[in-house]
Structure formats: C-alpha cells, structure tokens
Protein backbone atom coordinates (compact mmCIF):
# COMPACT_ATOMS: atom_id res chain seq x y z
CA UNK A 1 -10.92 -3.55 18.64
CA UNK A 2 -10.36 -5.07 15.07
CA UNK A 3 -6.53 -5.90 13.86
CA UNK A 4 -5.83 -4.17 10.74
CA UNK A 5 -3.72 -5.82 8.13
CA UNK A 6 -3.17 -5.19 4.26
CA UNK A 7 -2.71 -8.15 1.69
CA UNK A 8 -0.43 -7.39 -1.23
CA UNK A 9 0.86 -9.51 -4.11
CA UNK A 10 3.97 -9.76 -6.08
CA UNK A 11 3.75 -8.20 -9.29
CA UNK A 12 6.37 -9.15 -12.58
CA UNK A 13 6.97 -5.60 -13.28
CA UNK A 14 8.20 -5.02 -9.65
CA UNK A 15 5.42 -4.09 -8.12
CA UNK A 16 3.06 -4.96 -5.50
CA UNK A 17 -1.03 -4.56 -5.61
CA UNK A 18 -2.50 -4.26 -1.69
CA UNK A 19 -6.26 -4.30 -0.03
CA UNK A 20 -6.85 -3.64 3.17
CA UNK A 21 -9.17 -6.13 5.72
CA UNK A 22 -10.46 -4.59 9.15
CA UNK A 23 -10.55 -7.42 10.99
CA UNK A 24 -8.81 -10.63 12.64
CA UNK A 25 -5.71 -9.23 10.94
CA UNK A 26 -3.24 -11.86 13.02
CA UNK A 27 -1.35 -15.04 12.89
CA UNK A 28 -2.93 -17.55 14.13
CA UNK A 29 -2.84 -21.12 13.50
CA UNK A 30 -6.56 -21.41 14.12
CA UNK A 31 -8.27 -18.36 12.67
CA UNK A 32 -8.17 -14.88 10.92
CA UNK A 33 -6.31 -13.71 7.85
CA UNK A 34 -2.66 -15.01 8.24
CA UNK A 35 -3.69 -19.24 8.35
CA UNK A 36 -6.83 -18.21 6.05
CA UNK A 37 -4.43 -16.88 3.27
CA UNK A 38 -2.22 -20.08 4.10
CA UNK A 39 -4.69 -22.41 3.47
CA UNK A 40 -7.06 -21.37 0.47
CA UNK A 41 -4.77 -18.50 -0.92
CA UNK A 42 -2.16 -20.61 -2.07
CA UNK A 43 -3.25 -19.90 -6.27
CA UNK A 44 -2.07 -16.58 -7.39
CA UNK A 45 -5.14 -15.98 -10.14
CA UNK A 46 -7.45 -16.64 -6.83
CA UNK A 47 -5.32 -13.73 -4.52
CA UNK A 48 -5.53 -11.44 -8.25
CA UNK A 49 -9.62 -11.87 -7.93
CA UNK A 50 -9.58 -11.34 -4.24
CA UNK A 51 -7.43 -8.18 -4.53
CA UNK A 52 -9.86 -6.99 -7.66
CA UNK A 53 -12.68 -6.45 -4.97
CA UNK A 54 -10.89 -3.63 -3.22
CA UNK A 55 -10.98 -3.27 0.79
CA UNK A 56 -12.68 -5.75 3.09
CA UNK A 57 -14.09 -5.81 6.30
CA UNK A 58 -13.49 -9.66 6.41
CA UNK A 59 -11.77 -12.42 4.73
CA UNK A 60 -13.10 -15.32 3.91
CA UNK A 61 -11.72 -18.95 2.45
CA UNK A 62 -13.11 -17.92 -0.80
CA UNK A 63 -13.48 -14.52 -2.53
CA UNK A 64 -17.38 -14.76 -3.67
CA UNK A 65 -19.82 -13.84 -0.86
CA UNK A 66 -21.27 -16.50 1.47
CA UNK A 67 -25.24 -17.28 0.77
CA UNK A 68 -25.64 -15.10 3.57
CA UNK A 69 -23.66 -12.25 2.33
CA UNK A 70 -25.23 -12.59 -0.83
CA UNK A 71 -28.97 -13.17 0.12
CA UNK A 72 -29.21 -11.41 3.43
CA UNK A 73 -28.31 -8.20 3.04
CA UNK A 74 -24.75 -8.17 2.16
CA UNK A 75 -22.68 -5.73 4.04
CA UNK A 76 -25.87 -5.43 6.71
CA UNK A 77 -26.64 -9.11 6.60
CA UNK A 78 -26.67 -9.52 9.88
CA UNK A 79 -29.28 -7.08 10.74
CA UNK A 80 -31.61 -8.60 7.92
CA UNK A 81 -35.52 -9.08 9.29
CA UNK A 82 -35.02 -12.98 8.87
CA UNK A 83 -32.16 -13.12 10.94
CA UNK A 84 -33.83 -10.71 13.54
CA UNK A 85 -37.18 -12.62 13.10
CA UNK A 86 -34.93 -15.80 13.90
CA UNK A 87 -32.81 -14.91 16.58
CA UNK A 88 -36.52 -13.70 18.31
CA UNK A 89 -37.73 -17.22 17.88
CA UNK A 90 -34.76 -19.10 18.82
CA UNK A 91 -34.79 -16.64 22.30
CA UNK A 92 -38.49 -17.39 22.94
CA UNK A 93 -37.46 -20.71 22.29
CA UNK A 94 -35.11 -20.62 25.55
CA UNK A 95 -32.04 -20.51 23.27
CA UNK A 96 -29.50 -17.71 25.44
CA UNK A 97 -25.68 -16.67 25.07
CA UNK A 98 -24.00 -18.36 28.33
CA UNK A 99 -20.78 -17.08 28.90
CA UNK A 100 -18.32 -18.30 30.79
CA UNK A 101 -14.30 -17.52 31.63
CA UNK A 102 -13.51 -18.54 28.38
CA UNK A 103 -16.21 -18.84 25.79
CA UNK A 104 -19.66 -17.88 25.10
CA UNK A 105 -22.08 -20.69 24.66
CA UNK A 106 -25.46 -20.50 22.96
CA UNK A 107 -27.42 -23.14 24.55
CA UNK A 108 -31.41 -24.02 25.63
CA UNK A 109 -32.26 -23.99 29.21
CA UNK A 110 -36.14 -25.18 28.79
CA UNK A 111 -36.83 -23.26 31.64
CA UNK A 112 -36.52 -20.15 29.78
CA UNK A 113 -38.79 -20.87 26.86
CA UNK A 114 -42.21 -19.53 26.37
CA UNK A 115 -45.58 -20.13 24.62
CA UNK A 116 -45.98 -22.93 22.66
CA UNK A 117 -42.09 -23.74 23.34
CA UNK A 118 -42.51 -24.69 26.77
CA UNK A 119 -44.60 -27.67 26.15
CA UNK A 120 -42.07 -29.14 22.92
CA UNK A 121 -38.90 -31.47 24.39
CA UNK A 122 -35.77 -30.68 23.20
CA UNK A 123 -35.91 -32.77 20.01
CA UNK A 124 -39.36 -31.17 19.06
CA UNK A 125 -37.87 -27.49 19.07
CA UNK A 126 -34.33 -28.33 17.76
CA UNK A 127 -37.04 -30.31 14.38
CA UNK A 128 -39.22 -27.37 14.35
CA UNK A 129 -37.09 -24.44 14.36
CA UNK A 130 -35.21 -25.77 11.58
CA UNK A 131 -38.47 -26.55 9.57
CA UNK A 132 -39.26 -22.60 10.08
CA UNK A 133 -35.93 -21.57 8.80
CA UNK A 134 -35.93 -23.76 5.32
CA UNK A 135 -39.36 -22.88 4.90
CA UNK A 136 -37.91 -18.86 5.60
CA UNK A 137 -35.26 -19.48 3.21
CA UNK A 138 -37.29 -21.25 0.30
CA UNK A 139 -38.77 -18.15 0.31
CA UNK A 140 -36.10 -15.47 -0.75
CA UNK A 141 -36.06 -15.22 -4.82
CA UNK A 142 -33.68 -17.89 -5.03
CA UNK A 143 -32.49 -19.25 -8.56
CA UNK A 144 -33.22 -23.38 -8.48
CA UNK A 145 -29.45 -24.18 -7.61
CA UNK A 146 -29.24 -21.56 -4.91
CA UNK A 147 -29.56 -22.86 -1.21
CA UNK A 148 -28.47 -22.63 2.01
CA UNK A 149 -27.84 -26.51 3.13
CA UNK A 150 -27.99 -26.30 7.23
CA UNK A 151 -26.65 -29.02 8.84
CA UNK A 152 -28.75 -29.28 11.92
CA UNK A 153 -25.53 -29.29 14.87
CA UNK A 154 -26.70 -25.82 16.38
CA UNK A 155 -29.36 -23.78 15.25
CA UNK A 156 -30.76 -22.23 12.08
CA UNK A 157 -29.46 -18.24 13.66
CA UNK A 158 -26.14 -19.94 14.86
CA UNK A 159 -25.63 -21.38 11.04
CA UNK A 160 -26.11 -18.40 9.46
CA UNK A 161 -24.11 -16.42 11.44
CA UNK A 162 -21.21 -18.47 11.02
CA UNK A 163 -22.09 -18.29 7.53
CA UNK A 164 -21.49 -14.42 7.42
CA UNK A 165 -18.65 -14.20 10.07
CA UNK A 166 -16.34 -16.61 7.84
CA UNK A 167 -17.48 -14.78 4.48
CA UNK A 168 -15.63 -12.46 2.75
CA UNK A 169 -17.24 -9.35 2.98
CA UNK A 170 -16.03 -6.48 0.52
CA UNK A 171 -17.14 -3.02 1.15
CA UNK A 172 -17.84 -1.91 -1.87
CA UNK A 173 -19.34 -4.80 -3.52
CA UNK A 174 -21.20 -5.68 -0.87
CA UNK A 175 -22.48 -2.54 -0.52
CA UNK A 176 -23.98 -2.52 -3.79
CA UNK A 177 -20.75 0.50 -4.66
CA UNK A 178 -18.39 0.58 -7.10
CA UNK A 179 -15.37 -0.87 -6.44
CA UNK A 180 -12.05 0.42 -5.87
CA UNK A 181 -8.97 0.06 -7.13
CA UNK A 182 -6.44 -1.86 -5.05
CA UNK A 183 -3.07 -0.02 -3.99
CA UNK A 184 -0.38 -0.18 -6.25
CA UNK A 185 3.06 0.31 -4.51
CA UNK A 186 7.17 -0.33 -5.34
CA UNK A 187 8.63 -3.66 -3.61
CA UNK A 188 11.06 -1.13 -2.19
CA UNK A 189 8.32 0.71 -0.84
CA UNK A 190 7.17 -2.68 0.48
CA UNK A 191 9.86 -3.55 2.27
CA UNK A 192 11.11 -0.17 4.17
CA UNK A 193 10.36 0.04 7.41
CA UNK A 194 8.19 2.82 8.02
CA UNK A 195 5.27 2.69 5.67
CA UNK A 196 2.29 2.42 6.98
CA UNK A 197 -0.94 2.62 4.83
CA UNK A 198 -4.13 1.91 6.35
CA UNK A 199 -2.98 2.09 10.26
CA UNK A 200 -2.38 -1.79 9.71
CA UNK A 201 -0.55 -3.79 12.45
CA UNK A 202 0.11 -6.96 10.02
CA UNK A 203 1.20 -6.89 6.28
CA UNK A 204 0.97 -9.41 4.07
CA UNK A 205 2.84 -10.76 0.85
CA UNK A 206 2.67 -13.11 -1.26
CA UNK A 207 5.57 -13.46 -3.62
CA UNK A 208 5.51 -14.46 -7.15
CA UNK A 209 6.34 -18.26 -6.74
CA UNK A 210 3.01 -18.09 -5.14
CA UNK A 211 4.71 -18.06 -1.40
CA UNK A 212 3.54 -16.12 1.43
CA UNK A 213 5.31 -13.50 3.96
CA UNK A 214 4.21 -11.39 7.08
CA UNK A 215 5.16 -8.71 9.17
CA UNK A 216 4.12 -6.97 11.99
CA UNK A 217 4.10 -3.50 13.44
CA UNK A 218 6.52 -2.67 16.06
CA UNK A 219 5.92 0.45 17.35
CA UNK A 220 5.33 2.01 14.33
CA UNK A 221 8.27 0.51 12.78
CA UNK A 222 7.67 -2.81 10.71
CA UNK A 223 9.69 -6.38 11.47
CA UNK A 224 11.51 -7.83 9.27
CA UNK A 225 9.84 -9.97 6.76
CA UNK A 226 9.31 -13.93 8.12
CA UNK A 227 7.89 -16.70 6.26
CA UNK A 228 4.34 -17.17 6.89
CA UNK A 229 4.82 -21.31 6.80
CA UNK A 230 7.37 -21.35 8.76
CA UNK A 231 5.53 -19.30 11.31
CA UNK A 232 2.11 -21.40 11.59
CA UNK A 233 4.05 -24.56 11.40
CA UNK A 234 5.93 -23.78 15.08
CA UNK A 235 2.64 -22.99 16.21
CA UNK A 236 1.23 -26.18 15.52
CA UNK A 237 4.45 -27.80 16.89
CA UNK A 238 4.00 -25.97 19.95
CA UNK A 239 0.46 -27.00 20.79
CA UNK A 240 1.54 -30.28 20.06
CA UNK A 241 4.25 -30.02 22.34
CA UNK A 242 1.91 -28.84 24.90
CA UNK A 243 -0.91 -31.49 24.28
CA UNK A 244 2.04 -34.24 25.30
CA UNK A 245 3.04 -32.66 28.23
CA UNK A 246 -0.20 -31.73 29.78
C-alpha cells in the first residue's frame, strides 16, 4: 500500500501551492520523499518547477524524467517491449528474484539458464547481455547527446529499473496529458489540524527561507509541524548510535 503525502511551498502573498505524490510518502533517512526533498529540494525555483508538473506518482532527485521515463514509455515504462524483451533474456539467462527474510535478491544460479546461456561462464553472460542492451538502446530515436550510460554492477533490466523507480514520474506529463494546476491553499488552512486533501498521511512544507517542515497524520488529525532537519539528523544519530553498540 503506497504512503500518500502532499508537497506545498511557501508563497509571499501568504499562500501555499501543493502536489500530491502516491508513493514512499515517509521520513526516512534512507529513501522516499521526506530525505529526497532534503537533499536535492533545497532551491526554491527547483520545488516552483517541480510543483508546475502537477500530481506525481513518484518523486525523484530531479524534476525532468529519467531516460527511462522519457524513452520507455513514460508513465508505462516499465511495461515497454524492451524492458519485457530484457527481463525474458536476463530469466533465460538464469537471472531469478531470490528472496529472503529481508530482501529480495536478483542473482544467476547457472543452473537455471538455458540455450545458448548454459554453455557461457558467468563473465561471458554478464559481457553479452550488456552488449544486447546498448545495442537495444542505440536503437530508440535518440538525439546524439541522449544515452543511457549503464554501469555494468547488475544487469542491463536491474539498471533500468532503478532508473524508473528513482524518477520522477508526473501523471500528467508523463502521460502525454495536460497538466494540472497545483493546489493553491491559505497558510492558515495549512496549518489547522484537520485538513486533509488527497487522503495523505505526510505533508510537506517548505517555507520561504527555503527550509523544510513535515507532519504526519494522526488519526485523522495532523501533528504539529517539526522540522524536517532536525528529524533526519536524529535518525542518522541513532543508527550511528546503534552501529557502536552492536
């Protein structure tokens, strides 16, 4: 189940403009949209062009579509034939998810590959499925700056999907629709405690000395605004904390 959340900024005449994102709506030091706003949201002009692109399903460190976004399909880009026609090769390839209590792996077992896989050592597949995949992607009408550079530590598939899972995908735009206007509400509004616009469970704000805040849904009543540095910075202290002692 995805965790809502709605972005706002500070506006000088008093009030605030707001998109909503879908998912990985949390605070997390690691991932999702409270440490990605932290880290590569910190210009206001960059939150005004993220904001112009209306709601999102994901947010990304940067407001422009990933290659894959872009290329691949855009709001579908998973479901693109090359990245079907990959995943296919990688699998008869021996490439599987593994999961375990904690994480999903995707790893070879040899044993598992077929045709003229089984015969190739590890080195030989890992060199020729990325040879398939630039050759795939030199393909796509591609302007002479445009490329996707893989860097060769998983595979091709795995690349590009971590491409489009850390892009920001907007629904409209990527979706080849108009866009939308973003909300426009009071601060007042902002800051009671019972408004609630998209079903959201975190809120965001950033103020107009380029600062950000959070709150979270309690029961369909909202916290109290906290400082969204503050926040992530006892998380890291914490898992520092723990490192030591462990």
């Amino acid at each position: 189940m995805s965790t809502r959340s709605m972005i706002f900024q500070e506006q000088e005449d008093g009030t605030a403009k707001g998109i909503y994102v879908h998912s990985d709506g949390y605070v997390n030091m690691h991932v999702g949209v409270g440490v990605t706003l932290w880290k590569s949201y910190e210009e206001r002009e960059k939150v005004a062009r993220l904001l112009e692109l209306g709601d999102l399903s994901t947010l990304g460190d940067d407001p422009e579509a990933s290659f894959v976004v872009k290329h691949l399909g855009g709001f579908s880009w998973s479901h693109h034939p090359i990245m079907n026609d990959l995943q296919a090769l990688e699998e008869q390839a021996g490439y599987r998810n593994r999961y375990t209590d904690t994480h999903i792996h995707y790893e070879r077992n040899s044993e598992l590959a077929s045709g003229p896989f089984q015969d190739m050592t590890k080195e030989e597949v890992h060199s020729y499925l990325y040879t398939h995949a630039k050759n795939v992607i030199a393909e796509l009408n591609l302007s002479p700056n445009e490329t996707f550079e893989f860097f060769g530590h998983s595979t091709p598939c795995s690349e590009l999907k971590r491409s489009g899972y850390d892009s920001t995908i907007a629904y409209a735009r990527d979706r080849g629709e108009k866009l939308s206007d973003p909300l426009i509400v009071t601060i007042p509004e902002l800051f009671s405690k019972k408004d609630s616009y998209s079903c959201e469970e975190f809120q965001y704000l950033q103020k107009l000395n380029g600062d950000w805040l959070y709150r979270t849904d309690r029961h369909y009543n909202w916290g109290e605004w906290l400082d969204l540095n503050d926040e992530l910075m006892k998380q890291v202290e914490r898992e520092v904390t723990d490192s030591s002692v462990a």
